[in-house]
N, C-alpha and C. Protein backbone atom coordinates (compact mmCIF):
# COMPACT_ATOMS: atom_id res chain seq x y z
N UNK A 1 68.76 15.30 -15.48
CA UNK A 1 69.79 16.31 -15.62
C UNK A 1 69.72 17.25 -14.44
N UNK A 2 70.82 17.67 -13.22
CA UNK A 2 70.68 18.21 -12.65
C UNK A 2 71.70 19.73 -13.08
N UNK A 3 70.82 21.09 -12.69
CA UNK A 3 71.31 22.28 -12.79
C UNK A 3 71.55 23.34 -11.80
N UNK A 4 72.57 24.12 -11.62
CA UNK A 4 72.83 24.96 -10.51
C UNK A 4 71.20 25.89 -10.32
N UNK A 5 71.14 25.95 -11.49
CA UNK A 5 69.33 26.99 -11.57
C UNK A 5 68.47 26.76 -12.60
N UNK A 6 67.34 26.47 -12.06
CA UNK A 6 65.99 25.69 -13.13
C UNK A 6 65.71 27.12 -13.76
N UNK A 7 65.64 26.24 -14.89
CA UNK A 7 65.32 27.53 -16.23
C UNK A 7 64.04 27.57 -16.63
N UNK A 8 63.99 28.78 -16.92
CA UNK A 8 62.52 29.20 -17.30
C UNK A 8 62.52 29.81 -19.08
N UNK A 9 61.80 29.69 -19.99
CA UNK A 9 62.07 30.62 -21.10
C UNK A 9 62.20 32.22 -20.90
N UNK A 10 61.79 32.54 -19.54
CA UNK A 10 61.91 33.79 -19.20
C UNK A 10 63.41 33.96 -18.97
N UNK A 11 64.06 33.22 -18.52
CA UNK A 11 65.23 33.43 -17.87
C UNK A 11 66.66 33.42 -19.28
N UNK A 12 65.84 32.43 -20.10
CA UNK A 12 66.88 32.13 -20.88
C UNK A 12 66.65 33.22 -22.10
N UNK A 13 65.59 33.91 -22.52
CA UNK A 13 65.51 35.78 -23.01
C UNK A 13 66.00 36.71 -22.45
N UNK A 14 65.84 36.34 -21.22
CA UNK A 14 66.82 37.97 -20.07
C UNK A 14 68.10 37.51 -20.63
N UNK A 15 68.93 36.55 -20.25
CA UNK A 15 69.98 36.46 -19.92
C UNK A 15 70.73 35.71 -21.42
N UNK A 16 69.94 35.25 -22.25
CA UNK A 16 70.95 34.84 -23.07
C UNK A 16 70.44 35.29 -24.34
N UNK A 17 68.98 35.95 -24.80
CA UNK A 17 68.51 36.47 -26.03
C UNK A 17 67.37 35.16 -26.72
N UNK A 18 67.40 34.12 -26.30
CA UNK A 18 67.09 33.58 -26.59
C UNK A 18 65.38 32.92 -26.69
N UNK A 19 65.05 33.11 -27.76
CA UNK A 19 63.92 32.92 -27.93
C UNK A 19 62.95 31.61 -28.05
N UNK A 20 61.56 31.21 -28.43
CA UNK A 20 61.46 30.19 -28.40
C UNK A 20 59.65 30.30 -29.55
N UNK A 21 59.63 29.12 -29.90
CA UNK A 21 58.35 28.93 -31.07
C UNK A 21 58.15 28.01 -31.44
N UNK A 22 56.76 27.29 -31.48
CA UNK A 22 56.58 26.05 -31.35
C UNK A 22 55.77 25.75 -33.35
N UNK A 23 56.57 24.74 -33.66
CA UNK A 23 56.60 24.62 -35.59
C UNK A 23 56.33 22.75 -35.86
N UNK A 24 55.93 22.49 -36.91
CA UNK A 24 56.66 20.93 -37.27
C UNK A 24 57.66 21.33 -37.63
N UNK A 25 58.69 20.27 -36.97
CA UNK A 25 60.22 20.27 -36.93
C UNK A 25 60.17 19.47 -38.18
N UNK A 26 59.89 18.07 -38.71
CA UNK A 26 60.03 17.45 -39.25
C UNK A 26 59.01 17.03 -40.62
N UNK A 27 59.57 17.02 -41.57
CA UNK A 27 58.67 16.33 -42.79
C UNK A 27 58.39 14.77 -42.98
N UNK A 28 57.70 14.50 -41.86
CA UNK A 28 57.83 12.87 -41.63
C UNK A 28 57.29 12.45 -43.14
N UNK A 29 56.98 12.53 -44.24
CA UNK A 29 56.67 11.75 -45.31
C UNK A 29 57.95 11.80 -46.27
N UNK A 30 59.03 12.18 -45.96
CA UNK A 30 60.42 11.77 -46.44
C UNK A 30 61.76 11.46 -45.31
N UNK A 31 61.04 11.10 -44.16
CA UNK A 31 61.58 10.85 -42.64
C UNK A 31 61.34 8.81 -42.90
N UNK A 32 62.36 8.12 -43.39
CA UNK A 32 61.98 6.66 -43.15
C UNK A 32 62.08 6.61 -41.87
N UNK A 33 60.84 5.36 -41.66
CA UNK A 33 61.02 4.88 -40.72
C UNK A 33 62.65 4.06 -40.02
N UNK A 34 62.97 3.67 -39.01
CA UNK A 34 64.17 2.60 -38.70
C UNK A 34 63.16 1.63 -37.56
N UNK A 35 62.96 0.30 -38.42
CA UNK A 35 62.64 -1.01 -37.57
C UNK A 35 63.43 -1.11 -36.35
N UNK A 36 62.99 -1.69 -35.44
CA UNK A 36 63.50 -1.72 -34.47
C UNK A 36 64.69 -2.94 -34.16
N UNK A 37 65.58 -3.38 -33.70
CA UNK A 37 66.23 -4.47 -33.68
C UNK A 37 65.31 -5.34 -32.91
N UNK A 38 65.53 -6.74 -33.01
CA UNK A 38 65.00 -7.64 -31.98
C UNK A 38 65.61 -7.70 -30.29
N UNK A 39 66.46 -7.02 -30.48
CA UNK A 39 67.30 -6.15 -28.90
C UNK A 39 66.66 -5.43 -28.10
N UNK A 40 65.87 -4.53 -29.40
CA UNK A 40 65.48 -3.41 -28.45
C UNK A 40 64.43 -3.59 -28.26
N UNK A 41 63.76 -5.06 -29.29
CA UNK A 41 62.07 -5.06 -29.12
C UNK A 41 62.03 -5.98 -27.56
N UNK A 42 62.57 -6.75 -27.17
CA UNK A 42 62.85 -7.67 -26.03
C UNK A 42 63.31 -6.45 -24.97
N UNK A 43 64.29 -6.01 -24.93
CA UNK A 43 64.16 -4.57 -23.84
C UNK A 43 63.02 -4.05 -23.81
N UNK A 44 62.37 -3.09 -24.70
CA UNK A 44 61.13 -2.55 -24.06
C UNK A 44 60.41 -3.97 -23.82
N UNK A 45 60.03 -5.12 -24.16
CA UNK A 45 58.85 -6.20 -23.74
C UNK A 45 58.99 -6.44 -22.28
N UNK A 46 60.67 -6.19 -21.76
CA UNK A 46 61.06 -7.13 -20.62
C UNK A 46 60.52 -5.23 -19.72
N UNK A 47 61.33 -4.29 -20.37
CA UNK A 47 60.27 -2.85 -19.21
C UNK A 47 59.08 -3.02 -19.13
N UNK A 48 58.18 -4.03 -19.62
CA UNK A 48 56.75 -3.66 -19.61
C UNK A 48 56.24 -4.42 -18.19
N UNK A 49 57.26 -5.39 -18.32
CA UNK A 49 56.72 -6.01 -16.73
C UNK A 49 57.64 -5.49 -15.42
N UNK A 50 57.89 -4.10 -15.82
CA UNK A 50 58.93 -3.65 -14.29
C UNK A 50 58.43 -2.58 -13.90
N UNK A 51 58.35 -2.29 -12.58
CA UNK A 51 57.84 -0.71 -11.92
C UNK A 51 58.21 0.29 -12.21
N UNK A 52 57.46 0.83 -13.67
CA UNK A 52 58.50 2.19 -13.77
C UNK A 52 57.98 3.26 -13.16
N UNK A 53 58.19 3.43 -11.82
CA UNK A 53 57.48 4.61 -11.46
C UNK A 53 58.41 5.54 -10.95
N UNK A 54 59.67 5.18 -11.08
CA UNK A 54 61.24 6.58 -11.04
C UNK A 54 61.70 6.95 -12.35
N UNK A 55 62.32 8.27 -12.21
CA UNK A 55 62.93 8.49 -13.57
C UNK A 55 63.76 7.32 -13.91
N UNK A 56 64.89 7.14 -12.67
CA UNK A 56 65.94 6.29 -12.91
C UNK A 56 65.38 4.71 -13.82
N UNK A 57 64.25 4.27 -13.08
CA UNK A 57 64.28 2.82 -13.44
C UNK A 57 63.40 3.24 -14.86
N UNK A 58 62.53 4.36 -15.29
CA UNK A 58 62.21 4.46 -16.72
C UNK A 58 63.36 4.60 -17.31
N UNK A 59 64.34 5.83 -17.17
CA UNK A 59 65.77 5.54 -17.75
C UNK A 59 67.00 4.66 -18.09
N UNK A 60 67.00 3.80 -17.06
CA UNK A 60 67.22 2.37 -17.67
C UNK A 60 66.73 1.47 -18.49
N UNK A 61 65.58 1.13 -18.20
CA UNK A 61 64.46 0.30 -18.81
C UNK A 61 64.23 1.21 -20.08
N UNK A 62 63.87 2.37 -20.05
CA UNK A 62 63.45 2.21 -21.67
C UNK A 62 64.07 3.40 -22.69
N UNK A 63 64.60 4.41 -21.62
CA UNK A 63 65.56 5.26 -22.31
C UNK A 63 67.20 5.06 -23.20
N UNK A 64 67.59 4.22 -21.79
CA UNK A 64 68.51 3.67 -22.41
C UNK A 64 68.77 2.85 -23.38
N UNK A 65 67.89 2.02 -23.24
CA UNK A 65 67.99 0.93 -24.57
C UNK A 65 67.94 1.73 -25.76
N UNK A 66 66.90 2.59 -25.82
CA UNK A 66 66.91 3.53 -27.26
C UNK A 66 68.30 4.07 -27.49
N UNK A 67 68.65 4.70 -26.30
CA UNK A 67 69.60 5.35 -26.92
C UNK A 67 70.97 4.51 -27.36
N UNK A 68 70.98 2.83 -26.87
CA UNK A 68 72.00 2.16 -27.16
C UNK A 68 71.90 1.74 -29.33
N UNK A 69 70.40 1.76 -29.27
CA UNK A 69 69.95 1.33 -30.20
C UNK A 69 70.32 2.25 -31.11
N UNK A 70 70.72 3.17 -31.09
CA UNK A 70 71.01 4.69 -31.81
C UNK A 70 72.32 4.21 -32.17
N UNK A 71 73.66 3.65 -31.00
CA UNK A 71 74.66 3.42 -31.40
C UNK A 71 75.53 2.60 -32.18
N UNK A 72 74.27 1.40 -32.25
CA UNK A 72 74.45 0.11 -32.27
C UNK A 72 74.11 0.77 -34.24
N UNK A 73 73.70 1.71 -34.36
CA UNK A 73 73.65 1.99 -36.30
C UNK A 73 74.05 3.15 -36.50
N UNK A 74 74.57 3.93 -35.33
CA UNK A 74 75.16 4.88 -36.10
C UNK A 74 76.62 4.77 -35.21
N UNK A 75 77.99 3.71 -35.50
CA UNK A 75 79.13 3.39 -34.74
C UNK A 75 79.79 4.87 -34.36
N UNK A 76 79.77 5.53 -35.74
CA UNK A 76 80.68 6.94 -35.78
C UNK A 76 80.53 8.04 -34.54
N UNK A 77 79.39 8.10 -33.70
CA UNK A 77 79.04 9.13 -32.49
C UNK A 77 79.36 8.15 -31.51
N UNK A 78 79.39 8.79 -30.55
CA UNK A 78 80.11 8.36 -29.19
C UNK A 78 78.63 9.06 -28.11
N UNK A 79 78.14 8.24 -27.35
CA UNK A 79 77.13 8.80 -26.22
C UNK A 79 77.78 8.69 -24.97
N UNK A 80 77.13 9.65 -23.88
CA UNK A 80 77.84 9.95 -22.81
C UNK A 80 76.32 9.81 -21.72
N UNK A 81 76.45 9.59 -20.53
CA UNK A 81 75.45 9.43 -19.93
C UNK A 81 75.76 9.81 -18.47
N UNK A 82 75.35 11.23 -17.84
CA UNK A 82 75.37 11.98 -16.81
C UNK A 82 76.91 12.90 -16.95
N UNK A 83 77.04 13.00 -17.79
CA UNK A 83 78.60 13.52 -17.70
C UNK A 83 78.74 15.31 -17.65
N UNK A 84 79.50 15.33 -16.81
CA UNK A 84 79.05 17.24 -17.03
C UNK A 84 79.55 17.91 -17.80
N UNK A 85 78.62 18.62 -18.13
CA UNK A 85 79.12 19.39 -19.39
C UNK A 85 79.67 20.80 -18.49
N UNK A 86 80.67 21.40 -18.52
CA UNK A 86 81.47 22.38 -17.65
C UNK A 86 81.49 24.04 -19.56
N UNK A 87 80.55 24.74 -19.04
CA UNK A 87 81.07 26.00 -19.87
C UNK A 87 81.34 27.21 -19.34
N UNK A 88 82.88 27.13 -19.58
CA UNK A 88 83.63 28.40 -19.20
C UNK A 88 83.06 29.81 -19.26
N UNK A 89 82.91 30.28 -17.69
CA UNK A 89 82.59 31.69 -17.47
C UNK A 89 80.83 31.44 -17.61
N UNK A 90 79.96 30.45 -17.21
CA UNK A 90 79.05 30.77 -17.46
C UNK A 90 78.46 29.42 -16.58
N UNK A 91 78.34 29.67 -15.08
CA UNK A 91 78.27 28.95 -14.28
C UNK A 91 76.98 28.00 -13.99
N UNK A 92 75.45 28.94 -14.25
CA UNK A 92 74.01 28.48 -14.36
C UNK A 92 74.00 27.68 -15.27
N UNK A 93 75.17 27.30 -16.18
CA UNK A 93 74.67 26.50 -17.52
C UNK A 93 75.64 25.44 -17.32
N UNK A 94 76.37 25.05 -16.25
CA UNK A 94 77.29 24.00 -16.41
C UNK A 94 76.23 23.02 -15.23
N UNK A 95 76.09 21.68 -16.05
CA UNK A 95 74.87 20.93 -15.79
C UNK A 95 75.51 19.49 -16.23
N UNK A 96 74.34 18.62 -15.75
CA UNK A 96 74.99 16.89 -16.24
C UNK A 96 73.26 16.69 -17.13
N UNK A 97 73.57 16.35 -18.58
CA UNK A 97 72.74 16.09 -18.99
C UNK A 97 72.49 14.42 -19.12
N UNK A 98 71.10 14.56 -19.11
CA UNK A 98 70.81 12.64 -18.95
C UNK A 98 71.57 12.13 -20.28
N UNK A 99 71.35 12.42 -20.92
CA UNK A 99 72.23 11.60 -22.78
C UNK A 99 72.69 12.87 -23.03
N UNK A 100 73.41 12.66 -23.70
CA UNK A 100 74.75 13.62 -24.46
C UNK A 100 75.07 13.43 -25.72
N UNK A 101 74.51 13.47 -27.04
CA UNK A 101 75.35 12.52 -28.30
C UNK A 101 76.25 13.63 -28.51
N UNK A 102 77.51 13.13 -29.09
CA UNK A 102 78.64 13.82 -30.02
C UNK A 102 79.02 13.06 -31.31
N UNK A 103 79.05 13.79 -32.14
CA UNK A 103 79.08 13.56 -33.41
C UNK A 103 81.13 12.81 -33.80
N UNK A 104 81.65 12.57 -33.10
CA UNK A 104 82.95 11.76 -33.22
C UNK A 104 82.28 10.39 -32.39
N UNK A 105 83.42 9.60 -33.07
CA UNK A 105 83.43 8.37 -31.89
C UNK A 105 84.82 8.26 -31.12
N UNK A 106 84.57 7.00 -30.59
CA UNK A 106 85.87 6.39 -29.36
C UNK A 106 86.39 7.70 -28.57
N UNK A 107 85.50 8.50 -28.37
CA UNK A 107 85.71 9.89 -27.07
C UNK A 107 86.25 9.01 -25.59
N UNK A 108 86.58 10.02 -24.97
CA UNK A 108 86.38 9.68 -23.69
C UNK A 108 85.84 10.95 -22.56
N UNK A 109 85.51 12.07 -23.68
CA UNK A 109 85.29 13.31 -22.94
C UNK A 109 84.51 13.84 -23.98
N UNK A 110 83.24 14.83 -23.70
CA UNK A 110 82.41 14.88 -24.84
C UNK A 110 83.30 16.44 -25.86
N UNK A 111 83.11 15.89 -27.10
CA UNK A 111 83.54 16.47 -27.97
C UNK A 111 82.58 16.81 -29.35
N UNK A 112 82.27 17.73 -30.25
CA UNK A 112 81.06 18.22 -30.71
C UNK A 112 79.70 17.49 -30.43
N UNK A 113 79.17 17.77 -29.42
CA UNK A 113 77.78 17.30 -28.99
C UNK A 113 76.80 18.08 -29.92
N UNK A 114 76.29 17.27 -30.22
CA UNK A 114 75.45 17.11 -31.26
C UNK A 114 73.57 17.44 -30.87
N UNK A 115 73.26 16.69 -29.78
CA UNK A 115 71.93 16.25 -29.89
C UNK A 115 71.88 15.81 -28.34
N UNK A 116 70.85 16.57 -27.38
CA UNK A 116 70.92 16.23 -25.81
C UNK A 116 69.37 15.74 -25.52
N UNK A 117 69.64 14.45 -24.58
CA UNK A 117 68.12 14.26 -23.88
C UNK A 117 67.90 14.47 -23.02
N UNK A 118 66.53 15.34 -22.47
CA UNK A 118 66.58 15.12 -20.99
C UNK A 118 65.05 14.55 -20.60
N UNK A 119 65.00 14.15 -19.62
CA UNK A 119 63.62 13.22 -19.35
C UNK A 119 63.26 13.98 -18.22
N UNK A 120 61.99 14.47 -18.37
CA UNK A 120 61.44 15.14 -18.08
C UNK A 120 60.72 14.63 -16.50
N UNK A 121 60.85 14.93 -15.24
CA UNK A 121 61.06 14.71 -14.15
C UNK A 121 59.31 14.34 -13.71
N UNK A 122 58.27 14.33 -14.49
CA UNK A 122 57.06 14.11 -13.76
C UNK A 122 56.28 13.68 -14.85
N UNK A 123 55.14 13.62 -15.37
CA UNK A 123 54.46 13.16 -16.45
C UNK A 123 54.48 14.06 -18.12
N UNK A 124 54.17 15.44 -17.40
CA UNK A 124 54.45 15.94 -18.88
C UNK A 124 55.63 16.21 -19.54
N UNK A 125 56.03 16.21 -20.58
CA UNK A 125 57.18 16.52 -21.79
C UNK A 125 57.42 18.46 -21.12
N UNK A 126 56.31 18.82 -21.44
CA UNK A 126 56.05 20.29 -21.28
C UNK A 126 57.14 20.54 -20.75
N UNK A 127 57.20 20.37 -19.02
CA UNK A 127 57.56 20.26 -17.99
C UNK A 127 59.31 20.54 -17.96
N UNK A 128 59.84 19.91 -18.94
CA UNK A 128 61.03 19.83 -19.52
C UNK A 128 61.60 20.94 -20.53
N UNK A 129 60.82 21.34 -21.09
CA UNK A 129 61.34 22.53 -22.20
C UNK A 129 62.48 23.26 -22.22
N UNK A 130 62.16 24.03 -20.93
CA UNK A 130 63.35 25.09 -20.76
C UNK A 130 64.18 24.84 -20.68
N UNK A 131 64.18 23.37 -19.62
CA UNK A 131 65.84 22.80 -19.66
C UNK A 131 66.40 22.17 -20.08
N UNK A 132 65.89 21.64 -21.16
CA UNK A 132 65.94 21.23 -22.69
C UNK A 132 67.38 22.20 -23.67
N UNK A 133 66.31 23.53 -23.71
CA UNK A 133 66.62 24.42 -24.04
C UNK A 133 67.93 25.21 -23.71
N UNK A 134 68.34 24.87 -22.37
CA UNK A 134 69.46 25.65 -22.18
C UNK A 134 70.72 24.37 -21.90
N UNK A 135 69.89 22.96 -22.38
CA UNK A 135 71.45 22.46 -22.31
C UNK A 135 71.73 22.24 -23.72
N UNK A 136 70.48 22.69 -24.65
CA UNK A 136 71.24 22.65 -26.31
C UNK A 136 72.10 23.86 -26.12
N UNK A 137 72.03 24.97 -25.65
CA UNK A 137 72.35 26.29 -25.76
C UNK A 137 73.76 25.76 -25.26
N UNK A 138 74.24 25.37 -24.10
CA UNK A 138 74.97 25.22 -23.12
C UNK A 138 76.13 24.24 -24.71
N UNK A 139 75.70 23.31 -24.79
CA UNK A 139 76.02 22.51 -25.86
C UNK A 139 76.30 23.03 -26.95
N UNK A 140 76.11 24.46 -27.58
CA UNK A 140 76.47 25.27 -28.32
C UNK A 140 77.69 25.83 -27.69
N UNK A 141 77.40 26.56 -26.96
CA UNK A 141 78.60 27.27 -26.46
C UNK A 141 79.72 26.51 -25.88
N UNK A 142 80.09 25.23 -25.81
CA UNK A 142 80.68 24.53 -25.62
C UNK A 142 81.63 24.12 -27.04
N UNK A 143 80.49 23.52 -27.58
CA UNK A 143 81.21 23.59 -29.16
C UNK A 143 82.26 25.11 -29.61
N UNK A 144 81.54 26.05 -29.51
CA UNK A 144 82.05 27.46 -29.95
C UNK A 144 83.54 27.41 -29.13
N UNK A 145 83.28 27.18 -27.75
CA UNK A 145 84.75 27.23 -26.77
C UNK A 145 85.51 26.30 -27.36
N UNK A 146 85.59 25.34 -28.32
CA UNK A 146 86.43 24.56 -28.16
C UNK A 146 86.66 24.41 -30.15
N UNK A 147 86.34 25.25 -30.50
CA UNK A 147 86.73 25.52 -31.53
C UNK A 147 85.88 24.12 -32.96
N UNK A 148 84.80 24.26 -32.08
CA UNK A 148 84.03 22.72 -33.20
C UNK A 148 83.03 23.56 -33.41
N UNK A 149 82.18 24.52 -33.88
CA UNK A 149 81.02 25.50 -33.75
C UNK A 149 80.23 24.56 -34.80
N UNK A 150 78.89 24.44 -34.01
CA UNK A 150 77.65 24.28 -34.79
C UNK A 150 76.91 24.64 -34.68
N UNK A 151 75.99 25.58 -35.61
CA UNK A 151 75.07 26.21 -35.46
C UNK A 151 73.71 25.60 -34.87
N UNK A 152 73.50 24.65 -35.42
CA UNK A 152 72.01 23.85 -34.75
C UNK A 152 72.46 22.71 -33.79
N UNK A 153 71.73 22.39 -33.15
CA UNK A 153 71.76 21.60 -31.87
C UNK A 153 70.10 21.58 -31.57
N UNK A 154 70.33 19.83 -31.37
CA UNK A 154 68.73 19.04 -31.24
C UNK A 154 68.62 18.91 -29.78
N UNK A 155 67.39 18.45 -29.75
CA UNK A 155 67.53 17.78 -28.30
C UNK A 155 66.02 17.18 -28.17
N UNK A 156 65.64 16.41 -27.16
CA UNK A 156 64.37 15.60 -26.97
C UNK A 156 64.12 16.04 -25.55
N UNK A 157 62.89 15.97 -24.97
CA UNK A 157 62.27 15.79 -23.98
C UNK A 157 61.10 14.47 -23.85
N UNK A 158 61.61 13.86 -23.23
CA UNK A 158 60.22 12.46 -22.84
C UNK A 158 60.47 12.35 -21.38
N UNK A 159 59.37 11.64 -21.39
CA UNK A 159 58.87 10.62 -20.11
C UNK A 159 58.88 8.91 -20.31
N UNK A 160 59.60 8.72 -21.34
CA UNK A 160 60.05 6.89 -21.81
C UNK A 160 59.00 7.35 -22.64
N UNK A 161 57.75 7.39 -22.54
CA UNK A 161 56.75 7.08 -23.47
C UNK A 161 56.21 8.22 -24.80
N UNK A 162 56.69 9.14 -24.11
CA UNK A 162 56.01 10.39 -25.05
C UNK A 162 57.20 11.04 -24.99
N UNK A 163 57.58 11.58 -26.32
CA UNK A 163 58.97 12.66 -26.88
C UNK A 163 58.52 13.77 -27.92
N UNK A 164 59.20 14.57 -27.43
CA UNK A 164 58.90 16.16 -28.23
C UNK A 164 60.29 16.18 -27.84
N UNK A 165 60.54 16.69 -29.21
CA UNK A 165 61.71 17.31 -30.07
C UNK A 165 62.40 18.60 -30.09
N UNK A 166 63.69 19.20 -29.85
CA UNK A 166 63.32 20.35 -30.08
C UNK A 166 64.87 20.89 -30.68
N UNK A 167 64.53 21.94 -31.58
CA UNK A 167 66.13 21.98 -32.26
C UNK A 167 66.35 23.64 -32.06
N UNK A 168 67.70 23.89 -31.71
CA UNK A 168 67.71 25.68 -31.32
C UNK A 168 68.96 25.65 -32.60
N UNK A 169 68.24 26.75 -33.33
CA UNK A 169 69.50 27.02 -34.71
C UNK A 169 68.71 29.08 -33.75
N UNK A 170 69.97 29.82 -34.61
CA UNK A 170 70.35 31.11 -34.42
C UNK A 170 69.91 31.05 -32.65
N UNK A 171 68.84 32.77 -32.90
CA UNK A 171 68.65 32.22 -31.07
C UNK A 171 66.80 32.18 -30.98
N UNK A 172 66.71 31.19 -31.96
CA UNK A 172 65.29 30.60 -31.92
C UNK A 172 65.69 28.98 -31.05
N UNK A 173 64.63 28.38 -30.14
CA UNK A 173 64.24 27.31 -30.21
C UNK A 173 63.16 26.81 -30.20
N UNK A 174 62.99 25.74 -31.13
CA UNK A 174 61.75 25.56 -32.31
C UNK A 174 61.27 24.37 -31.20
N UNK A 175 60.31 24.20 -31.13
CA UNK A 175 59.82 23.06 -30.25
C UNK A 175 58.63 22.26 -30.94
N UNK A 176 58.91 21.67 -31.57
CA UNK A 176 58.10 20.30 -32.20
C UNK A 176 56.54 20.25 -31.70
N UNK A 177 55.36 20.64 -32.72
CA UNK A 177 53.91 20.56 -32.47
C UNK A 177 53.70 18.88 -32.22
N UNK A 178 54.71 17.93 -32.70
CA UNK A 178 54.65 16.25 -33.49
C UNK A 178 54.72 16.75 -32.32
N UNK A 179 53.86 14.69 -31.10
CA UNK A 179 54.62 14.11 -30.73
C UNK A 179 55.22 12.90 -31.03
N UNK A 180 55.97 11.98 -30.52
CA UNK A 180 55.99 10.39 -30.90
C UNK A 180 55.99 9.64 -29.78
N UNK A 181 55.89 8.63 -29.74
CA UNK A 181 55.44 7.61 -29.01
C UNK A 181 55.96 6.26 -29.24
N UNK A 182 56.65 5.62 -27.68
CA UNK A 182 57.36 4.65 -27.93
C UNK A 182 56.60 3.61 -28.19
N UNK A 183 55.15 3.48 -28.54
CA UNK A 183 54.56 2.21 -29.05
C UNK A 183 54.55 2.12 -30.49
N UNK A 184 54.88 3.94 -31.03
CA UNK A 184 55.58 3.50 -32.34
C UNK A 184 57.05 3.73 -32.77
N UNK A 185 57.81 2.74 -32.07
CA UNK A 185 59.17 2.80 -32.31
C UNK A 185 60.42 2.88 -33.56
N UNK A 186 59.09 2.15 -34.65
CA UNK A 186 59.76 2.60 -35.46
C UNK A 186 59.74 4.41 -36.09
N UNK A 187 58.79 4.74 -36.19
CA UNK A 187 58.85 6.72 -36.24
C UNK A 187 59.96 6.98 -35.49
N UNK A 188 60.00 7.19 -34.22
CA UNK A 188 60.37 7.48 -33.20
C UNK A 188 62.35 7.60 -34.11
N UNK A 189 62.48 5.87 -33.74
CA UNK A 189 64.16 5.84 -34.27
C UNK A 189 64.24 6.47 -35.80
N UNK A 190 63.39 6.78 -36.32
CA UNK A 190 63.14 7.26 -37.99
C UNK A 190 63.93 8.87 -37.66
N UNK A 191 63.19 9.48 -36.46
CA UNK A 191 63.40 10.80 -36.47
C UNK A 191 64.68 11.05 -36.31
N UNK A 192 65.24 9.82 -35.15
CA UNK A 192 67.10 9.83 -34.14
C UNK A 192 67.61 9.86 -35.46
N UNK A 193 67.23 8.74 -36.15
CA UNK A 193 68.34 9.27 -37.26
C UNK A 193 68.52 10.14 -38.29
N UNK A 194 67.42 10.12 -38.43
CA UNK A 194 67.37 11.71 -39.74
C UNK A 194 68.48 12.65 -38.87
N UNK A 195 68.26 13.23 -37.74
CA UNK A 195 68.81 14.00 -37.06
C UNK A 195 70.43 14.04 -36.95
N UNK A 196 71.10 12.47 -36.69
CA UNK A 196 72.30 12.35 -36.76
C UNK A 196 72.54 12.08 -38.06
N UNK A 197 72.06 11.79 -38.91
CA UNK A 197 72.63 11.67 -40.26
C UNK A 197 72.82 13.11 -41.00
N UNK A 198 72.02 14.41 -40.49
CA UNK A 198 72.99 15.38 -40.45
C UNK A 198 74.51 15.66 -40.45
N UNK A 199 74.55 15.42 -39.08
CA UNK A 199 75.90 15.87 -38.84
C UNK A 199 77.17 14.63 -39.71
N UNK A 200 76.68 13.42 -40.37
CA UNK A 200 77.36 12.78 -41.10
C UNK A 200 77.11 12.56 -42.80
C-alpha cells in the first residue's frame, strides 16, 4: 500500500483522535474453522518452491490466493487489489491499499469496504500497524462520504506467513494479542470469515 505520508499512532491521535489498544479480538472456541480448498492447498505447495523474498512475489504467491479463496465462498463481496481509495478533503489518507474487501458484489469501483489488507513491507507484522490503521479509518470515512456508514472496519497485517488482525470500531483500534499462521490455514480462513459473515 503506498501513502502520501507514513503514519505513526502518534500522528493518527494528533490529527484524527484516534486511539489504539492491543485485546483478543476473537473468541476462537466458537470461531469454526474453514478447510482449505484443494486450490488453495496446491497454491501455497506450488509458493513453497518459489523465491519469496519481495513483497510482490509473497503477494502473489501466497496473499493472493487467500484472498481469492475468501471469494470463491463468500460470492456476495467484491475484492479490489491496488485500487485507490480517494477521501474527499483529506489528502494524507488517500492511499492504494494492497486488498480492499467490500461488502456488495459485481462492483467495479469500491463501494462499502468492509475489511483492508496490508502486508507489511519487511519481516515484522508490527511494522505495519499504523498503516493498517489509517486505511481502516480512511475506509470509514469513505463509507460515511458516500452515504454507506459503518461503524467497525477490520483489517489484517502479514508478511504471507504471520497475520495480526485489527478492527477500529468508535475511535479505538483494537489490535489482536492472537497471531495466526499460514501453516494453519484452516484458523486463519476461520477468522476471514467470521469477519465477513458480519456484514452478511
Amino acid at each position: 500500500m503506498k501513502w502520501h505520508t507514513d503514519f505513526t499512532f502518534a500522528k493518527l491521535k494528533r490529527d484524527f483522535g484516534i486511539d489504539q489498544t492491543s485485546i483478543f479480538l476473537f473468541n476462537t472456541q466458537v470461531i469454526s474453522p474453514v478447510l482449505p480448498s484443494e486450490r488453495l492447498l496446491l497454491d501455497l505447495q506450488e509458493a513453497k518452491d518459489m523465491p519469496l523474498m519481495t513483497e510482490k512475489a509473497k503477494s502473489e504467491s501466497i496473499i493472493a490466493p487467500i484472498v481469492r479463496e475468501i471469494k470463491r465462498n463468500n460470492p456476495n463481496i467484491t475484492i479490489f487489489s491496488g485500487y485507490t481509495l480517494n477521501i474527499e478533503g483529506q489528502k494524507d489518507l488517500n492511499g492504494i491499499p494492497d486488498f480492499l474487501i467490500s461488502a456488495k458484489p459485481g462492483l467495479v469501483e469500491p463501494q462499502r469496504p468492509i475489511f483492508c489488507i496490508f502486508e507489511s513491507k519487511n519481516k515484522a507484522p508490527e511494522e505495519g500497524f499504523a498503516q493498517c490503521a489509517a486505511e481502516m479509518y480512511a475506509a470509514r470515512l469513505f463509507n460515511i462520504q458516500n452515504n454507506d456508514p459503518y461503524e467497525t472496519i477490520y483489517g489484517a497485517v502479514t508478511n504471507a506467513f504471520d497475520w495480526v488482525f485489527l478492527k477500529l470500531e468508535g475511535n479505538t483500534v483494537f489490535i489482536d494479542k492472537e497471531r495466526y499462521y499460514l501453516n494453519e490455514s484452516s484458523k486463519l480462513l476461520g477468522i476471514l470469515q467470521y469477519i465477513i459473515t458480519q456484514y452478511h
